[in-house]
N, C-alpha and C. Protein backbone atom coordinates (compact mmCIF):
# COMPACT_ATOMS: atom_id res chain seq x y z
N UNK A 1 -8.36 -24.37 -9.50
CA UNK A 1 -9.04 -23.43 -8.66
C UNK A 1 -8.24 -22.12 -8.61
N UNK A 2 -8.82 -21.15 -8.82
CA UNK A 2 -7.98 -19.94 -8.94
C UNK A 2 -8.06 -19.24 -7.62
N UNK A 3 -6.57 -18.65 -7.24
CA UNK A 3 -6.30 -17.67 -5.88
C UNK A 3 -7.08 -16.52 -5.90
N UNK A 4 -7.89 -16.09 -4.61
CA UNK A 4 -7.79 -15.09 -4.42
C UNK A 4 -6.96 -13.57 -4.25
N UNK A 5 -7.03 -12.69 -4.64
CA UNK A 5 -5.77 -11.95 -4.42
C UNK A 5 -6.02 -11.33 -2.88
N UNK A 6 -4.64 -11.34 -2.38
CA UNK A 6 -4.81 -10.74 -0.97
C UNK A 6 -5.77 -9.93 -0.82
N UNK A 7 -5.78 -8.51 -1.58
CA UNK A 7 -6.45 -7.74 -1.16
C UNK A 7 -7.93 -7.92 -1.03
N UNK A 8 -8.46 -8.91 -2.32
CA UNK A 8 -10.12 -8.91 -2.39
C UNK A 8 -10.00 -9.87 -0.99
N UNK A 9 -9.48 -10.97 -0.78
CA UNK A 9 -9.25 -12.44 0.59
C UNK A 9 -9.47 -11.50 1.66
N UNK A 10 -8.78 -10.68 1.95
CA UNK A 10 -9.25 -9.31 3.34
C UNK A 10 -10.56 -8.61 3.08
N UNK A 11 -11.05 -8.55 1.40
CA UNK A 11 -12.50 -7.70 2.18
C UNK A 11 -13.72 -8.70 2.25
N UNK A 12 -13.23 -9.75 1.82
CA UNK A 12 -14.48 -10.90 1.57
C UNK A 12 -14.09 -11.14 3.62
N UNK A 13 -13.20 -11.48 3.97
CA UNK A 13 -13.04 -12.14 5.68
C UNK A 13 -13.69 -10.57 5.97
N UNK A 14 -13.29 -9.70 5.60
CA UNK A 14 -14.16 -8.80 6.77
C UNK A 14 -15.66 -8.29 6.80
N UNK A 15 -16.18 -8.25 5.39
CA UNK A 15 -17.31 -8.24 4.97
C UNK A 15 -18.45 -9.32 5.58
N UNK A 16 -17.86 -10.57 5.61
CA UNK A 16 -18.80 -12.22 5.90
C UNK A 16 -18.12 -12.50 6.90
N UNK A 17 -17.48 -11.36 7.95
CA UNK A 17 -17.68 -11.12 9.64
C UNK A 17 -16.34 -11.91 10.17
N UNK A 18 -15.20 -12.95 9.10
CA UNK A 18 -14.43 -13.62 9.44
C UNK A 18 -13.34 -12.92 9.93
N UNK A 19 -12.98 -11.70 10.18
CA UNK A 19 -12.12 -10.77 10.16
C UNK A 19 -12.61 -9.31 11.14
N UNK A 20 -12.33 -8.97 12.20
CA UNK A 20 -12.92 -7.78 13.05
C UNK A 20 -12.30 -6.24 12.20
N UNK A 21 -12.76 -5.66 11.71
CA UNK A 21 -12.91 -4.52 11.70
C UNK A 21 -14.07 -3.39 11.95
N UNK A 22 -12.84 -2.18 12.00
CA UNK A 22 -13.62 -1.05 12.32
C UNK A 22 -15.14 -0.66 11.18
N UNK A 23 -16.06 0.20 11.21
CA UNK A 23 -16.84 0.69 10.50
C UNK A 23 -16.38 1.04 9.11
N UNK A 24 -15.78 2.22 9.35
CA UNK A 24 -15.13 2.64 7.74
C UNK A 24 -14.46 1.71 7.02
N UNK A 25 -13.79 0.77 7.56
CA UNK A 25 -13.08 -0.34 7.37
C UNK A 25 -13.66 -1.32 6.25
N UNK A 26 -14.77 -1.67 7.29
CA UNK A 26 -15.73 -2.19 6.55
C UNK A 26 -16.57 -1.83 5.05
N UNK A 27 -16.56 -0.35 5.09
CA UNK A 27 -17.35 0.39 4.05
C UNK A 27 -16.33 0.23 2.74
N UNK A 28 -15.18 0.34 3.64
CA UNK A 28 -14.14 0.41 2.60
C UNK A 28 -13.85 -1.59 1.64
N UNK A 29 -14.02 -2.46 2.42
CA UNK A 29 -14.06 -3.33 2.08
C UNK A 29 -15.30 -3.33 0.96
N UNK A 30 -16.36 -3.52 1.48
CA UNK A 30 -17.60 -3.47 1.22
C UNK A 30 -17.34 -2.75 -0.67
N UNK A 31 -16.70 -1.54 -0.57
CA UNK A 31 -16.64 -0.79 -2.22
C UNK A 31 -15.58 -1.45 -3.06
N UNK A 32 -14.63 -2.14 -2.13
CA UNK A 32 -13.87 -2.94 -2.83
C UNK A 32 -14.52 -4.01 -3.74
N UNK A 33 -15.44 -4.72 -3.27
CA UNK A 33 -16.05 -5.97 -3.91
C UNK A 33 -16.96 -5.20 -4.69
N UNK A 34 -17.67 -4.36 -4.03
CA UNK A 34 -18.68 -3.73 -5.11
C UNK A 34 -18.41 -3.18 -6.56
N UNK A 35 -16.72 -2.62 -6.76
CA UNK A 35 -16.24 -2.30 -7.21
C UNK A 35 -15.29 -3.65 -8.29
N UNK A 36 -15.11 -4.60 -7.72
CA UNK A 36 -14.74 -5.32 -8.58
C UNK A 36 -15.83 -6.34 -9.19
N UNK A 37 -17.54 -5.44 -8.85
CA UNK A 37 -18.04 -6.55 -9.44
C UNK A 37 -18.62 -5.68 -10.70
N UNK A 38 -18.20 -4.49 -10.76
CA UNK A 38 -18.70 -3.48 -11.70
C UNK A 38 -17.41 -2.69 -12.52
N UNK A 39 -16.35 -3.68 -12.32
CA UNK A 39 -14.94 -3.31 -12.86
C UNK A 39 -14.76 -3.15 -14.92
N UNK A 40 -15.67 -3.95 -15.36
CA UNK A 40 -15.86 -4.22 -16.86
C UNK A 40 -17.15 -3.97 -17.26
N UNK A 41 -17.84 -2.58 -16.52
CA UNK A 41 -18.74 -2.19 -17.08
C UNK A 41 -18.45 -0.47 -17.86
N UNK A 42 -19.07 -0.15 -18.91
CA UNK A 42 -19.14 1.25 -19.49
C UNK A 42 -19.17 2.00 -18.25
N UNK A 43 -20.02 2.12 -17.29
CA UNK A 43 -20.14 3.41 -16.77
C UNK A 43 -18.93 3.59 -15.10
N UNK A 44 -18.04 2.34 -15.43
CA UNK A 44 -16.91 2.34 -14.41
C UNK A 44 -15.76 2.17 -15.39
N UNK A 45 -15.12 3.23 -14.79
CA UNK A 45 -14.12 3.20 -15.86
C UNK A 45 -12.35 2.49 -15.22
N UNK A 46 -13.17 1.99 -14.07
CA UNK A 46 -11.58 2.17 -13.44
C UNK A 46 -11.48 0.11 -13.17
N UNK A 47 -10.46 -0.06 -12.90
CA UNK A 47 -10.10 -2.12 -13.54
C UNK A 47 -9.00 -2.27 -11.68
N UNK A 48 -9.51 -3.42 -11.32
CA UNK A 48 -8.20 -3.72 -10.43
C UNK A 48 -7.10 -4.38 -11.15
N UNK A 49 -6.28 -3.73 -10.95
CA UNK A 49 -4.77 -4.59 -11.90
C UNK A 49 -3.93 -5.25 -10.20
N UNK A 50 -4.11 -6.50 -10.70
CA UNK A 50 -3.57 -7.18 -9.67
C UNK A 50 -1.68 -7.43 -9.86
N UNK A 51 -1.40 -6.87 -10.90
CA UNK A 51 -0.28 -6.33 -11.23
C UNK A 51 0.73 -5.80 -10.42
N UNK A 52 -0.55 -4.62 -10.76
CA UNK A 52 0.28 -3.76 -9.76
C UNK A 52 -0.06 -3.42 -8.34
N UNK A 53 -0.75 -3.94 -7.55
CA UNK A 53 -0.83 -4.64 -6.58
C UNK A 53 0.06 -5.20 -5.79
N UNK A 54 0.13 -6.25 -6.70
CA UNK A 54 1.60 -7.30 -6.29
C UNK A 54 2.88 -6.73 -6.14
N UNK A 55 2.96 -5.77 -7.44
CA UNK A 55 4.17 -4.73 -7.33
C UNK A 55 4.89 -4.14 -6.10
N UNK A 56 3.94 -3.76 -5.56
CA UNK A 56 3.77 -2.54 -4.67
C UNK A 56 4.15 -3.74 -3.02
N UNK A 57 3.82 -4.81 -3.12
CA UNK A 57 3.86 -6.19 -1.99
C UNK A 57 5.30 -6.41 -2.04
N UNK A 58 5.77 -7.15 -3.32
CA UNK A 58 6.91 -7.11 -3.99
C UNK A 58 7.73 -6.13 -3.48
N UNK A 59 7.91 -4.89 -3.32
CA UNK A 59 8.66 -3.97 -3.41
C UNK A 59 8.87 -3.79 -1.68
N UNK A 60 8.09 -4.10 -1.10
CA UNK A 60 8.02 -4.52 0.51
C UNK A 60 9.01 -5.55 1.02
N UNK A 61 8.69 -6.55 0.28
CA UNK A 61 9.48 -7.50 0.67
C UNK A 61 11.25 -7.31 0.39
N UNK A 62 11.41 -6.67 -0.28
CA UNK A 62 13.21 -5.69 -0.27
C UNK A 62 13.45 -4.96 0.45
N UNK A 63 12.48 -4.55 1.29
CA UNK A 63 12.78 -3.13 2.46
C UNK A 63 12.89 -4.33 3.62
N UNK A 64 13.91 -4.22 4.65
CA UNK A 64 14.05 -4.48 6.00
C UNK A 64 13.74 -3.74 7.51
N UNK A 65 13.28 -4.08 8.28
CA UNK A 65 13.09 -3.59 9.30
C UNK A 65 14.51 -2.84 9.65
N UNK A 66 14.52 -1.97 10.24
CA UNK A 66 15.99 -0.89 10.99
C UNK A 66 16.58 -1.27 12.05
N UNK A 67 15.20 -1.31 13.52
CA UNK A 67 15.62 -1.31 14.46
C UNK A 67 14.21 -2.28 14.84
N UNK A 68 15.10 -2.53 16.72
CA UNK A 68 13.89 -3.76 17.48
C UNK A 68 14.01 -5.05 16.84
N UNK A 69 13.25 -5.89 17.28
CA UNK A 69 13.73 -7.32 17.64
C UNK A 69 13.57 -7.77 16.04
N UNK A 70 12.84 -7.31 15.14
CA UNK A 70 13.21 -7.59 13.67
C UNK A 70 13.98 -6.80 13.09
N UNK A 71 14.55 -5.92 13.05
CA UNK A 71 16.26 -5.45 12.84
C UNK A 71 16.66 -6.30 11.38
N UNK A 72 16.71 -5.79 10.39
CA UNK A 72 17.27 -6.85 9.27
C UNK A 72 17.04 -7.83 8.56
N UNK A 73 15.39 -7.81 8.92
CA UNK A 73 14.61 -9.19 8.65
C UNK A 73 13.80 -8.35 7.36
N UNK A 74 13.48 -8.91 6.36
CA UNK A 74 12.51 -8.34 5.63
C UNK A 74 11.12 -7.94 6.26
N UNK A 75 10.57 -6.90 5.57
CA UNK A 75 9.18 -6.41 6.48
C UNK A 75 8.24 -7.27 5.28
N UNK A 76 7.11 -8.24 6.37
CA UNK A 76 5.91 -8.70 5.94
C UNK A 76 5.00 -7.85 6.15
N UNK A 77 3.82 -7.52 5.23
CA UNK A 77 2.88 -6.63 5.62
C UNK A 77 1.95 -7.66 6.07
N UNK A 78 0.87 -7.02 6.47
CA UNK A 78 0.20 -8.03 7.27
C UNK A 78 -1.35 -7.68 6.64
N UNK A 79 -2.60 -8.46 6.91
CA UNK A 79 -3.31 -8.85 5.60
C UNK A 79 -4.25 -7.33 5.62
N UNK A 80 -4.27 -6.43 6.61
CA UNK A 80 -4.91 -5.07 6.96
C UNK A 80 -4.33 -3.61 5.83
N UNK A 81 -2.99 -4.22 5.49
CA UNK A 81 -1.76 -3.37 5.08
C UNK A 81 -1.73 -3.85 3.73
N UNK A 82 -1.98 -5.28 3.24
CA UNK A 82 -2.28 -6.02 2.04
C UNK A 82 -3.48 -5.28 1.32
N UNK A 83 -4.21 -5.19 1.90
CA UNK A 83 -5.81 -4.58 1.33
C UNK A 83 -5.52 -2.30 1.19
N UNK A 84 -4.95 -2.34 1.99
CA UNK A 84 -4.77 -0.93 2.26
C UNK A 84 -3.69 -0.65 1.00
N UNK A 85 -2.93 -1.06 0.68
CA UNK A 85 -1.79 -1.13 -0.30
C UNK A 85 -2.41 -1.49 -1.83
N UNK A 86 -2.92 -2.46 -1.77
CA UNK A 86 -3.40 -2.73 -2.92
C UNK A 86 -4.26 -1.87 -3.37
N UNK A 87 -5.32 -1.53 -2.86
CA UNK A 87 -6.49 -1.01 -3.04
C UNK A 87 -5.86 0.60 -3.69
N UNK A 88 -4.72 1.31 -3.11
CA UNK A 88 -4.45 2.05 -3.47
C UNK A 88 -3.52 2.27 -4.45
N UNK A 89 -3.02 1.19 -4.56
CA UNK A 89 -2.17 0.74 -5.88
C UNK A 89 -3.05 -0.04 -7.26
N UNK A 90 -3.43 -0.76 -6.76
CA UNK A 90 -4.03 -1.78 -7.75
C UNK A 90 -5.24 -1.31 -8.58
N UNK A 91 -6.16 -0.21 -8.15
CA UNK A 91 -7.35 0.24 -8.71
C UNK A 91 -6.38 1.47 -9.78
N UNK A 92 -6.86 1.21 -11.03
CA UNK A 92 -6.48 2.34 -11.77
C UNK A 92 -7.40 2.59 -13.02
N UNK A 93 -6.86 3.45 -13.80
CA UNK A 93 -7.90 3.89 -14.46
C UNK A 93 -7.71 3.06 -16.01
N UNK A 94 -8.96 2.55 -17.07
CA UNK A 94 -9.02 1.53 -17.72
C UNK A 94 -7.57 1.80 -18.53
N UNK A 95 -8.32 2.85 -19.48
CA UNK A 95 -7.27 3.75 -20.35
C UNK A 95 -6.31 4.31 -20.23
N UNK A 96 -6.23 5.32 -19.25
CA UNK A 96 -4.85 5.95 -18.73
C UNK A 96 -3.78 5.24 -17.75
N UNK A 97 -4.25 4.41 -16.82
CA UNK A 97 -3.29 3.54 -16.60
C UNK A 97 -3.37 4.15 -14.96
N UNK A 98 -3.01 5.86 -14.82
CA UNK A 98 -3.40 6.11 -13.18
C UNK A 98 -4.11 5.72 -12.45
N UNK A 99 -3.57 5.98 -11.42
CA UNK A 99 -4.15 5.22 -10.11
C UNK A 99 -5.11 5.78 -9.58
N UNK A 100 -6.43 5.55 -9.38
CA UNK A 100 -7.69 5.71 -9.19
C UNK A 100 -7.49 6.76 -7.62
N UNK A 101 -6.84 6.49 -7.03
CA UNK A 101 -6.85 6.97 -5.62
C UNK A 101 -5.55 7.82 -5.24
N UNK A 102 -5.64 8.93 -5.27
CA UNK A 102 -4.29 10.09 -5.43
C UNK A 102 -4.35 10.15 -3.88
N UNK A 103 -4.99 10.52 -3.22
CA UNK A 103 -4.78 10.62 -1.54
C UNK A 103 -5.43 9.43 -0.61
N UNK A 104 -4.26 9.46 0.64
CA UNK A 104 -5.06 8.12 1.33
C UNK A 104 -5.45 8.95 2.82
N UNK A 105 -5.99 8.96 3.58
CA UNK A 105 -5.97 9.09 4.93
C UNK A 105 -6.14 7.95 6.15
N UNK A 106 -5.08 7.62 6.64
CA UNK A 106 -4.35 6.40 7.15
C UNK A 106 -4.69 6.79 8.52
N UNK A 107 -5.24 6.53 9.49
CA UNK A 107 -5.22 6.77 11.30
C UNK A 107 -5.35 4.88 12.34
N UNK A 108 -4.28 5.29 12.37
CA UNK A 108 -4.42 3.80 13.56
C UNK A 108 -3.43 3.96 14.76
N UNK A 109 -3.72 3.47 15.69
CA UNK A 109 -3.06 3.54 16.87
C UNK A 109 -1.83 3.35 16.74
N UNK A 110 -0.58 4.04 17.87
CA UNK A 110 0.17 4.11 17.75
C UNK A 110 1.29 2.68 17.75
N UNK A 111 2.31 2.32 17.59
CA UNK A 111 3.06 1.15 17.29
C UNK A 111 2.37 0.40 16.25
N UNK A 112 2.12 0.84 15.36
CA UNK A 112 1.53 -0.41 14.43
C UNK A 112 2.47 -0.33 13.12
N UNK A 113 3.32 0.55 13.23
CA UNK A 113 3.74 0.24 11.67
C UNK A 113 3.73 1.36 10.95
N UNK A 114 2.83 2.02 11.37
CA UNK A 114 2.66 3.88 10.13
C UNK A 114 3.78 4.30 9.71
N UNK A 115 5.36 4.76 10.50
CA UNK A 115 6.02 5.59 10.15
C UNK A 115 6.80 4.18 9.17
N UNK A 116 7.07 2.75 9.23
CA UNK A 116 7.49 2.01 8.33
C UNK A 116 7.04 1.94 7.15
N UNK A 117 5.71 2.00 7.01
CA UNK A 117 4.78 1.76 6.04
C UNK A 117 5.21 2.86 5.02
N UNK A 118 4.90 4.14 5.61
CA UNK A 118 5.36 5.37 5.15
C UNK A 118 6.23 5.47 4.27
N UNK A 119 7.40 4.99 5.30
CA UNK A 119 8.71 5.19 4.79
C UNK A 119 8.81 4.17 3.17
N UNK A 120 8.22 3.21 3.04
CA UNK A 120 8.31 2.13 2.22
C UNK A 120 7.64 2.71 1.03
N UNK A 121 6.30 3.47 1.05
CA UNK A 121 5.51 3.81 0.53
C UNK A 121 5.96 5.00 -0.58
N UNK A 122 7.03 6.13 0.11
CA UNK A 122 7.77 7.33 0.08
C UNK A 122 8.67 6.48 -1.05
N UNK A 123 9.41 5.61 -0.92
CA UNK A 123 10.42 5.04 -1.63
C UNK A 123 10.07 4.35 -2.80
N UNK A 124 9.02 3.45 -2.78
CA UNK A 124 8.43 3.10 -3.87
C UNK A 124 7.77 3.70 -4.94
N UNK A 125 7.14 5.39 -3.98
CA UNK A 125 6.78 6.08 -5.11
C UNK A 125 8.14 6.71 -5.99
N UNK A 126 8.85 6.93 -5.27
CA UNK A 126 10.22 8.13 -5.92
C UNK A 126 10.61 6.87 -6.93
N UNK A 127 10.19 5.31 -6.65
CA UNK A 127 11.21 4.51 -7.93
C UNK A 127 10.55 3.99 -8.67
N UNK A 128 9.02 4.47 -8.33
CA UNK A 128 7.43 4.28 -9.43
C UNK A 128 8.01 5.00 -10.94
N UNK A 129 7.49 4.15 -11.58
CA UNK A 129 7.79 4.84 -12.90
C UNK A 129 6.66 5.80 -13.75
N UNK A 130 5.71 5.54 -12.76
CA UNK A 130 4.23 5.85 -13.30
C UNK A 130 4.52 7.93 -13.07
N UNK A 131 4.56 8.69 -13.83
CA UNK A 131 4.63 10.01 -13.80
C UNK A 131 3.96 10.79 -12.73
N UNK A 132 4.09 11.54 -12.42
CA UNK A 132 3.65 12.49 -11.12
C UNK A 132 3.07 12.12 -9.92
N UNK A 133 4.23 10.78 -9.79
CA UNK A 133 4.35 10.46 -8.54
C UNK A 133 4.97 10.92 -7.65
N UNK A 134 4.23 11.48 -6.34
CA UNK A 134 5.20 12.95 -5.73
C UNK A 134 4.32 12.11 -3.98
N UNK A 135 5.48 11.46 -3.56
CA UNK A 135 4.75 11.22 -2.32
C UNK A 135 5.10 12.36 -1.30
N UNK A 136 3.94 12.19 0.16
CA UNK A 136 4.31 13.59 1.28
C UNK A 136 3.81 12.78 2.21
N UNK A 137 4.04 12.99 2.98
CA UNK A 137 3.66 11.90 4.34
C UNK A 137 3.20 13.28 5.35
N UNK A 138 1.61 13.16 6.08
CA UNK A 138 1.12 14.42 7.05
C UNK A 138 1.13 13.73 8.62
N UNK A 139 2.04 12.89 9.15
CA UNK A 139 1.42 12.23 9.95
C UNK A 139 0.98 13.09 11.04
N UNK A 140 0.35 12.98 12.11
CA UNK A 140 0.11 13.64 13.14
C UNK A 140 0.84 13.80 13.77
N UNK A 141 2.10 13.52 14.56
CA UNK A 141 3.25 13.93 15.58
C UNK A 141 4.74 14.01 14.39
N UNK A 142 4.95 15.29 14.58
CA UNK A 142 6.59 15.71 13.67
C UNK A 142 7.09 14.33 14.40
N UNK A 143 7.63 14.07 15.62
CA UNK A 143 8.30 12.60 15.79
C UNK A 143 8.12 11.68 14.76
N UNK A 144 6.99 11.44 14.45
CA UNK A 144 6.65 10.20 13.34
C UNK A 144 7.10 10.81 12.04
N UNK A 145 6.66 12.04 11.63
CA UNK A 145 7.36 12.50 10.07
C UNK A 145 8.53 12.87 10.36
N UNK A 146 9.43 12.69 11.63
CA UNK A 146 10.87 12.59 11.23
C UNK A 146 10.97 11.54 10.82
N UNK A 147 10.56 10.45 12.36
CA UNK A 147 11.11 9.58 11.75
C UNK A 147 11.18 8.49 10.40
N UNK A 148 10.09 8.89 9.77
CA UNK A 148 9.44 8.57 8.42
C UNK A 148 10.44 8.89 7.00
N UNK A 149 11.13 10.15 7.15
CA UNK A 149 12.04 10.79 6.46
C UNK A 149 13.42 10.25 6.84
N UNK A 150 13.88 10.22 8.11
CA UNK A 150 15.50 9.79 8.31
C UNK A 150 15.57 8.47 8.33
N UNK A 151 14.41 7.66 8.24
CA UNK A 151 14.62 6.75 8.22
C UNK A 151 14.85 5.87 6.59
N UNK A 152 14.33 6.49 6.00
CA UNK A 152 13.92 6.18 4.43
C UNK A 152 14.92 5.28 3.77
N UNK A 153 16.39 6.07 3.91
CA UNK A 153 18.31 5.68 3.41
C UNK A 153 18.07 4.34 4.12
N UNK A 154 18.15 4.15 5.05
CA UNK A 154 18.32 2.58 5.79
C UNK A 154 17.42 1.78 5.60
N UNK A 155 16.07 2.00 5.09
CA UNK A 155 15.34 1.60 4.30
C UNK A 155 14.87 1.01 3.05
N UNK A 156 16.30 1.95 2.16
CA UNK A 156 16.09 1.57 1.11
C UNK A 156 16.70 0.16 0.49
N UNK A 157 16.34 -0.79 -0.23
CA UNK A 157 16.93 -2.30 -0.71
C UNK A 157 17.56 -2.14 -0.64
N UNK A 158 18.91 -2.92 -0.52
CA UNK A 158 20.03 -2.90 -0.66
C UNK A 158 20.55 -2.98 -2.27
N UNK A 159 19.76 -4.38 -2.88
CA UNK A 159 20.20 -4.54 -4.15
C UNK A 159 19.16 -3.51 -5.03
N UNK A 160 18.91 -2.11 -4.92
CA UNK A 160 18.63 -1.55 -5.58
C UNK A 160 20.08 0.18 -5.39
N UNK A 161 20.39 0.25 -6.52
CA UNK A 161 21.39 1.18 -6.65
C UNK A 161 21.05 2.33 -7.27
N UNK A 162 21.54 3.46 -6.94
CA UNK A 162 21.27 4.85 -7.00
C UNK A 162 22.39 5.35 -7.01
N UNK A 163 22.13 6.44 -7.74
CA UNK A 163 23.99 7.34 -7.80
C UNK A 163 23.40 9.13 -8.57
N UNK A 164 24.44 9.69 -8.09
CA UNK A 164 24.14 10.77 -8.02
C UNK A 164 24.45 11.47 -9.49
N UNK A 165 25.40 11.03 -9.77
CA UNK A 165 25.33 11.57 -11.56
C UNK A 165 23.70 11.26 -12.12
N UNK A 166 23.20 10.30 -12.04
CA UNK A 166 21.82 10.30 -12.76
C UNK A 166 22.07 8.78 -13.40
C-alpha cells in the first residue's frame, strides 16, 4: 500500500471536511489535488516532486527551537506547515526544474510559529542550491522581521558548517 505524502494527506483531511480550515485554505487545498490530478498532462507543465518536498521537511528537522519551553529540541512542523512548505517547494516546473511558486503570502495569528518558520525558510533558501534563490521575509510588525533575521545564526544546524573564506 503506498504512503500518502504529507502534503497531498492535509489537502485530502481538509477537502473531505476531516481537518477545519479557513476558506482560502481550502481553495488552496482543493488546487493542490486538482493539480496533482492534471500533473502528467501536455497542457500542465508543472510535476509535484515529492523530493523536494521532503527536502525542505528534512532540512527542518536540523533547525532547533532558541527559546521557551522547547529550547533545543528539534522543530516539528505541524501538518498546516507540511502542506504550506511542500506545496511551495515541491510543485516545480517539468523541464526546468524551478519552483512553480516564487512568492508566498503567509497571514495567521500571532504565536504560531511565523517568525520560526521564516527564519528556517531564509536559511534553507541561502543553502538551496537551486539558482536565484534570494529569500526576504515582509512580515507585518518590524518586531517579527527582527526577530526573523537575529534569530537565523542560532538557528542555523549545528552540523552544517560555514566559513568565511568561501
Amino acid at each position: 500500500m503506498n504512503q500518502v505524502h504529507p502534503c497531498t494527506q492535509y489537502a485530502l483531511d481538509v477537502v473531505e471536511g476531516r481537518r477545519v480550515a479557513g476558506h482560502l485554505e481550502r481553495l488552496a487545498c482543493q488546487r493542490h489535488l486538482n493539480d496533482l490530478a492534471r500533473q502528467d498532462t501536455d497542457a500542465f507543465p508543472y510535476v509535484f516532486n515529492e523530493g523536494r518536498a521532503n527536502r525542505v521537511y528534512t532540512w527542518f528537522s536540523y533547525c532547533k527551537h532558541i527559546e521557551g519551553p522547547l529550547a533545543g529540541k528539534p522543530i516539528k512542523l505541524l501538518p498546516f506547515q507540511l502542506f504550506d512548505l511542500g506545496c511551495v517547494f515541491g510543485w516545480v516546473h517539468r523541464e526546468t526544474g524551478y519552483r512553480r511558486f516564487e512568492k508566498v503570502y503567509d497571514q495567521r495569528a500571532r504565536k504560531n510559529g511565523k517568525s520560526t518558520e521564516l527564519a528556517g525558510v531564509g536559511l534553507y533558501m541561502m543553502a538551496e542550491t537551486v539558482k536565484k534563490a534570494r529569500p526576504s521575509t515582509a512580515p507585518r510588525w518590524i518586531v517579527n522581521r527582527r526577530a526573523s533575521f537575529t534569530d537565523r545564526p542560532r538557528r542555523w544546524p549545528r552540523n552544517h558548517r560555514t566559513s568565511a573564506s568561501g
